[in-house]
PDB file of N, CA and C in Angstrom:
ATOM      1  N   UNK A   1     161.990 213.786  62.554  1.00  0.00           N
ATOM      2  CA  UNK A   1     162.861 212.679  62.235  1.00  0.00           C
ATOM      3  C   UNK A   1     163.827 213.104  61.131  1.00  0.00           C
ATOM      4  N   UNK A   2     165.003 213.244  61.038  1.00  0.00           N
ATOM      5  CA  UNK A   2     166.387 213.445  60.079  1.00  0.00           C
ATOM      6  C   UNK A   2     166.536 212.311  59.839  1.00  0.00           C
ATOM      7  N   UNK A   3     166.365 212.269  58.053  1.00  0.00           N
ATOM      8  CA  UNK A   3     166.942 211.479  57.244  1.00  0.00           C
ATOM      9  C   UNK A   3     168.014 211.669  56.119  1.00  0.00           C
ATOM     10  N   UNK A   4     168.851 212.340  57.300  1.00  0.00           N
ATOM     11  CA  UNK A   4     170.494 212.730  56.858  1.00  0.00           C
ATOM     12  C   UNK A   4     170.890 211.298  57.077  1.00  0.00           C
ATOM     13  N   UNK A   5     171.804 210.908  56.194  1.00  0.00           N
ATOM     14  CA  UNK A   5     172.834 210.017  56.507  1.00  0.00           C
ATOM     15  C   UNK A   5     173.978 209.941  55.325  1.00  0.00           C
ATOM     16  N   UNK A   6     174.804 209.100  55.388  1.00  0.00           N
ATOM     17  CA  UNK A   6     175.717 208.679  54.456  1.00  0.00           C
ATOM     18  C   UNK A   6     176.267 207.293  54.191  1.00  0.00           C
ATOM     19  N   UNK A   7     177.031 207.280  52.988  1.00  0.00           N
ATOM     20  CA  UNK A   7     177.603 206.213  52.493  1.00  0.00           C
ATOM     21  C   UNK A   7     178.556 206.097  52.486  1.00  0.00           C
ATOM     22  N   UNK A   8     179.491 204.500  52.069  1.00  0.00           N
ATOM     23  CA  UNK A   8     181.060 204.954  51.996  1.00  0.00           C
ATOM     24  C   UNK A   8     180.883 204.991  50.491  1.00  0.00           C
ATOM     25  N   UNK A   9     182.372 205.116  49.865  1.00  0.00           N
ATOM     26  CA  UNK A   9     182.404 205.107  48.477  1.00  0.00           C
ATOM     27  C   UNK A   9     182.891 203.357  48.101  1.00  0.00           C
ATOM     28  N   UNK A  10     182.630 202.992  47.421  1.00  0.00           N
ATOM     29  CA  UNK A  10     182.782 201.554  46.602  1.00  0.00           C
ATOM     30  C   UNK A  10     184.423 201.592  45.984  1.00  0.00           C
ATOM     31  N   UNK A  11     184.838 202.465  45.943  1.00  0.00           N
ATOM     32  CA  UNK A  11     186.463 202.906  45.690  1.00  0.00           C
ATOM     33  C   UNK A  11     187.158 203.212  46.503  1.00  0.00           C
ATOM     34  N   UNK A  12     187.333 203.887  47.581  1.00  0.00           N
ATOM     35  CA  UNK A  12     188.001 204.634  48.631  1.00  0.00           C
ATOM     36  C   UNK A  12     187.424 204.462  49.999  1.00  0.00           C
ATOM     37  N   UNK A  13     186.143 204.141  49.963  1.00  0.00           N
ATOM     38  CA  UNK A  13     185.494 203.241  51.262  1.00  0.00           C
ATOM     39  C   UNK A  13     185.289 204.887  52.095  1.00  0.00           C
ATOM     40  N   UNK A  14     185.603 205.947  51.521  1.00  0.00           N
ATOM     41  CA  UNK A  14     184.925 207.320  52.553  1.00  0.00           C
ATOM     42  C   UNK A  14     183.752 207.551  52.417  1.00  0.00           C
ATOM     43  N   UNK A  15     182.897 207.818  53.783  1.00  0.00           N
ATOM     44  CA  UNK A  15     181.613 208.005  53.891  1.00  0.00           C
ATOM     45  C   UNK A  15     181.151 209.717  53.098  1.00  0.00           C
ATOM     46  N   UNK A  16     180.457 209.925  52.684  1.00  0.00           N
ATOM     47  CA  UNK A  16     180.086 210.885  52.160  1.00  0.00           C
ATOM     48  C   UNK A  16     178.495 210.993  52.517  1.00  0.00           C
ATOM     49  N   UNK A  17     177.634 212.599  51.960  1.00  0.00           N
ATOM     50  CA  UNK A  17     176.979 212.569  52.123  1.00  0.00           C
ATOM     51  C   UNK A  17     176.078 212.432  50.380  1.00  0.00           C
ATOM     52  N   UNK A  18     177.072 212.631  49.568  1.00  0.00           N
ATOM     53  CA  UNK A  18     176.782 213.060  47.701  1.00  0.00           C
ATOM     54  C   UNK A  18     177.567 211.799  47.180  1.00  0.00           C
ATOM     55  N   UNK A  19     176.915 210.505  46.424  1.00  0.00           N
ATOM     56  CA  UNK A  19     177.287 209.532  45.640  1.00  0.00           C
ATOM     57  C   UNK A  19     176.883 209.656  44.421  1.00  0.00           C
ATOM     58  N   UNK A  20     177.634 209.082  43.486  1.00  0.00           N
ATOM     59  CA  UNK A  20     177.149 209.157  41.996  1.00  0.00           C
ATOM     60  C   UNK A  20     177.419 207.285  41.665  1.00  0.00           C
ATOM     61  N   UNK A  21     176.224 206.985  41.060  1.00  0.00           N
ATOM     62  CA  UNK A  21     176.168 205.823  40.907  1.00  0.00           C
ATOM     63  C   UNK A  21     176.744 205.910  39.156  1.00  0.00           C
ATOM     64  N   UNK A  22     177.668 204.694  38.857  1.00  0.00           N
ATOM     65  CA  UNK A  22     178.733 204.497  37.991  1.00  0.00           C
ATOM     66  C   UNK A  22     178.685 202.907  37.228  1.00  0.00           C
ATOM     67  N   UNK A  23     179.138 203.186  36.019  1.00  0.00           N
ATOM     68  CA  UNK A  23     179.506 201.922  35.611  1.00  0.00           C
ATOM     69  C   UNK A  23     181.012 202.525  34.971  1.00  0.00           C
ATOM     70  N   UNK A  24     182.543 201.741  35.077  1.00  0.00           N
ATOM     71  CA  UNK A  24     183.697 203.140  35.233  1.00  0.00           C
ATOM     72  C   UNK A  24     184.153 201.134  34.356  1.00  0.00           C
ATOM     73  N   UNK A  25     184.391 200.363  34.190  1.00  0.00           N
ATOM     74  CA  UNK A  25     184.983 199.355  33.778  1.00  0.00           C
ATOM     75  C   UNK A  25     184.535 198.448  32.882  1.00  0.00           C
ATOM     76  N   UNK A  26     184.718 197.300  32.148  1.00  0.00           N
ATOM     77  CA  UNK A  26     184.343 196.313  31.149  1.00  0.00           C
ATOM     78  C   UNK A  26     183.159 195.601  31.584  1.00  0.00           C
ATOM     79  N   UNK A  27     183.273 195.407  33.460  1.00  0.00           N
ATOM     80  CA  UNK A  27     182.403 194.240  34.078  1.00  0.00           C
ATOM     81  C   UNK A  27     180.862 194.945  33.933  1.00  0.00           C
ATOM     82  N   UNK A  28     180.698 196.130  33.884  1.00  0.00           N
ATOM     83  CA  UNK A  28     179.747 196.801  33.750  1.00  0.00           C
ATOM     84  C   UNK A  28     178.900 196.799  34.740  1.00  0.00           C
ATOM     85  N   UNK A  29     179.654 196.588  36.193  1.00  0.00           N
ATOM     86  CA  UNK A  29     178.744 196.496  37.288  1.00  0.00           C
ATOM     87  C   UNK A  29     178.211 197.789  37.831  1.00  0.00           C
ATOM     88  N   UNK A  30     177.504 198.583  38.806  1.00  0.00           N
ATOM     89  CA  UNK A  30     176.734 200.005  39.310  1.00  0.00           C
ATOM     90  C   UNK A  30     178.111 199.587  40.398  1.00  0.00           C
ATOM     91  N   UNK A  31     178.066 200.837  40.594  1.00  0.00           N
ATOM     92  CA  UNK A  31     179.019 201.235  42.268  1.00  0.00           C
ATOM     93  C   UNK A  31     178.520 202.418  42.052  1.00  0.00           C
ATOM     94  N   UNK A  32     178.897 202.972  43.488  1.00  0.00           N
ATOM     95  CA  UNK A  32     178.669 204.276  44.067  1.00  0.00           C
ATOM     96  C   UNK A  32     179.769 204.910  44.523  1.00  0.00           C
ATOM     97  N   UNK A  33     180.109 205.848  44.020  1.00  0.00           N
ATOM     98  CA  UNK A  33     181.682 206.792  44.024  1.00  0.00           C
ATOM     99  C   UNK A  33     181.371 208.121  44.976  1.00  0.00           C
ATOM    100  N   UNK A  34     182.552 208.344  45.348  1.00  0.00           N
ATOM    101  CA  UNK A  34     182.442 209.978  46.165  1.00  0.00           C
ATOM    102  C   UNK A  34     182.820 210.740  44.848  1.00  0.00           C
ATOM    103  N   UNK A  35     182.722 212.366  44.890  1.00  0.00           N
ATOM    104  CA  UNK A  35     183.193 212.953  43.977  1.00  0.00           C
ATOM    105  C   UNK A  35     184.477 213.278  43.322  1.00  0.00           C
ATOM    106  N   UNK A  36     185.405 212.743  44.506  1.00  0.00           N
ATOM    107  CA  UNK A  36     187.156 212.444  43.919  1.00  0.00           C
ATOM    108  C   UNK A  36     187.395 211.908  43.314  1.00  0.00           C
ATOM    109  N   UNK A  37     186.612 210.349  43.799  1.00  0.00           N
ATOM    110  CA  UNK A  37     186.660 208.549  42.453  1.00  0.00           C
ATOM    111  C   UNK A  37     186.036 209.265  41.519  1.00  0.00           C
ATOM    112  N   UNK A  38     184.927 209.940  41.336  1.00  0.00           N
ATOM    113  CA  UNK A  38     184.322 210.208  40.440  1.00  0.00           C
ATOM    114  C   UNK A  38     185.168 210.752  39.153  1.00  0.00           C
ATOM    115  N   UNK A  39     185.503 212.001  39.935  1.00  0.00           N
ATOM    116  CA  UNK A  39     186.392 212.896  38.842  1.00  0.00           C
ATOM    117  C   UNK A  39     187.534 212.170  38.386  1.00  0.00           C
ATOM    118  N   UNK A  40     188.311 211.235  38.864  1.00  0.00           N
ATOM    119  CA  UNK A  40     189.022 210.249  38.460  1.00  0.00           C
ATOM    120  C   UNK A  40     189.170 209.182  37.685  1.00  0.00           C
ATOM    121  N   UNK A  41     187.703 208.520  37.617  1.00  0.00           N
ATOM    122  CA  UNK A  41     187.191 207.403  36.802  1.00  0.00           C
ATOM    123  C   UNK A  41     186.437 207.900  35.720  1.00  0.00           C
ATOM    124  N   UNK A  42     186.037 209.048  35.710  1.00  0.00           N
ATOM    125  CA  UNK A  42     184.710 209.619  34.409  1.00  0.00           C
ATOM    126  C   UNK A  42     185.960 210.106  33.593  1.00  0.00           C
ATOM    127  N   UNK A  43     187.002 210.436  33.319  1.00  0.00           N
ATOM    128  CA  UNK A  43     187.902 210.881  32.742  1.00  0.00           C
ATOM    129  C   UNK A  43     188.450 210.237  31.392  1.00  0.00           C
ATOM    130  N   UNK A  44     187.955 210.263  30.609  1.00  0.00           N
ATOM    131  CA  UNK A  44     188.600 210.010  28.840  1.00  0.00           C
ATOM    132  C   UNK A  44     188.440 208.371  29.439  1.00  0.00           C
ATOM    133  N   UNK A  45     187.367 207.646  29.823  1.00  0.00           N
ATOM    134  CA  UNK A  45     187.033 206.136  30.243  1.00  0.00           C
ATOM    135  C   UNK A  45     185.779 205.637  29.527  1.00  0.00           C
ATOM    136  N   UNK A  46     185.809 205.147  28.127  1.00  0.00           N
ATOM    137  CA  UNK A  46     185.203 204.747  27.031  1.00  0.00           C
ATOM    138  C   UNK A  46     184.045 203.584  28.053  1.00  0.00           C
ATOM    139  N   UNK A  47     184.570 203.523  29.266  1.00  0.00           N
ATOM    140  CA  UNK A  47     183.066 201.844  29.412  1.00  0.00           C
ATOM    141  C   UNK A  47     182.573 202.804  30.791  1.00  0.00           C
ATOM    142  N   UNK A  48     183.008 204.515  31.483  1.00  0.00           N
ATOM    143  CA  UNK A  48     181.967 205.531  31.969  1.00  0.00           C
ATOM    144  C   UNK A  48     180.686 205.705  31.380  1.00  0.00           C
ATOM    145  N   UNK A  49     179.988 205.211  32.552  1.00  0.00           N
ATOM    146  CA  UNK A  49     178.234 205.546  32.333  1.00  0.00           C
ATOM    147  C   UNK A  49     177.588 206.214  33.527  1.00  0.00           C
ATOM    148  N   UNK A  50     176.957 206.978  33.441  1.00  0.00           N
ATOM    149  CA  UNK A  50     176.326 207.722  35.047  1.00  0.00           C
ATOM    150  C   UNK A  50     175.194 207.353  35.246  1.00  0.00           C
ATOM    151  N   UNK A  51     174.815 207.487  36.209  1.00  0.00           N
ATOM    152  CA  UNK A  51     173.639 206.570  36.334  1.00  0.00           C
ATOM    153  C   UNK A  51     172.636 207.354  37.707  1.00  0.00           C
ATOM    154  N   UNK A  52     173.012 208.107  37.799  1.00  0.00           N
ATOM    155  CA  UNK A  52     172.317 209.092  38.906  1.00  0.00           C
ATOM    156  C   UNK A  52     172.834 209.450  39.681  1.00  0.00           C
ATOM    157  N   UNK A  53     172.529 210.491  40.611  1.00  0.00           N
ATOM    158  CA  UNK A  53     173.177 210.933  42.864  1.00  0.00           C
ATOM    159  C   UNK A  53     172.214 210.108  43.658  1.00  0.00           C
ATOM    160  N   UNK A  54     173.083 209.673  44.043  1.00  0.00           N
ATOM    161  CA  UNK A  54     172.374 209.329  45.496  1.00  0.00           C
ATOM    162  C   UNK A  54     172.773 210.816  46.513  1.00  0.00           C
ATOM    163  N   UNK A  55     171.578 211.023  47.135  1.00  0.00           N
ATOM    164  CA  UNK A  55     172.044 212.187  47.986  1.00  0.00           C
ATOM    165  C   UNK A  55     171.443 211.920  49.733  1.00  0.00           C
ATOM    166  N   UNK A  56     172.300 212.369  50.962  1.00  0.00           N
ATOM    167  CA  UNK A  56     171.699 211.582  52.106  1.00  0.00           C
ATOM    168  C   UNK A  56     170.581 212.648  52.954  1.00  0.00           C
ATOM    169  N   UNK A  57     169.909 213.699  52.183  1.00  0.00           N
ATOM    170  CA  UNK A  57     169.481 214.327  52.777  1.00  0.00           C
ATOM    171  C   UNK A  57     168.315 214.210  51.550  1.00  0.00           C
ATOM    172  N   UNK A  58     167.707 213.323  52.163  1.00  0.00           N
ATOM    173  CA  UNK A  58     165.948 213.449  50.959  1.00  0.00           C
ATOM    174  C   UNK A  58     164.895 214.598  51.345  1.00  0.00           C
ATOM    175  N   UNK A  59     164.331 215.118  50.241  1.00  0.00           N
ATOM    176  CA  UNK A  59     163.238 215.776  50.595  1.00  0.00           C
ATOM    177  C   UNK A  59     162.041 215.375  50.864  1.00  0.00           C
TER     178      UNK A  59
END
């Protein structure tokens, strides 16, 4: 049984198989980013918090 799969991103809506869960704004809500939003939003962003990978291939 393969428990490959993926997600979209909470920013850009592309499925990926590597998410990084985020708090990137004031509202301080979790989303899940691909690594483009990522590198985009973690950038000199004082209310960036990381919060783990989600990854779609578990061991």
């Amino acid at each position: 049984m393969s428990r490959d799969r993926e997600k979209p991103c909470s920013l850009c809506a592309k499925s990926a198989p590597v998410l990084y869960r985020i708090q990137y704004d004031e509202s301080g809500e979790w989303i899940f980013v691909c690594r483009e939003c990522w590198n985009r939003v973690s950038q000199d962003n004082p209310f960036y918090v990381y919060g783990g990978t989600w990854k779609a291939h578990k061991r």
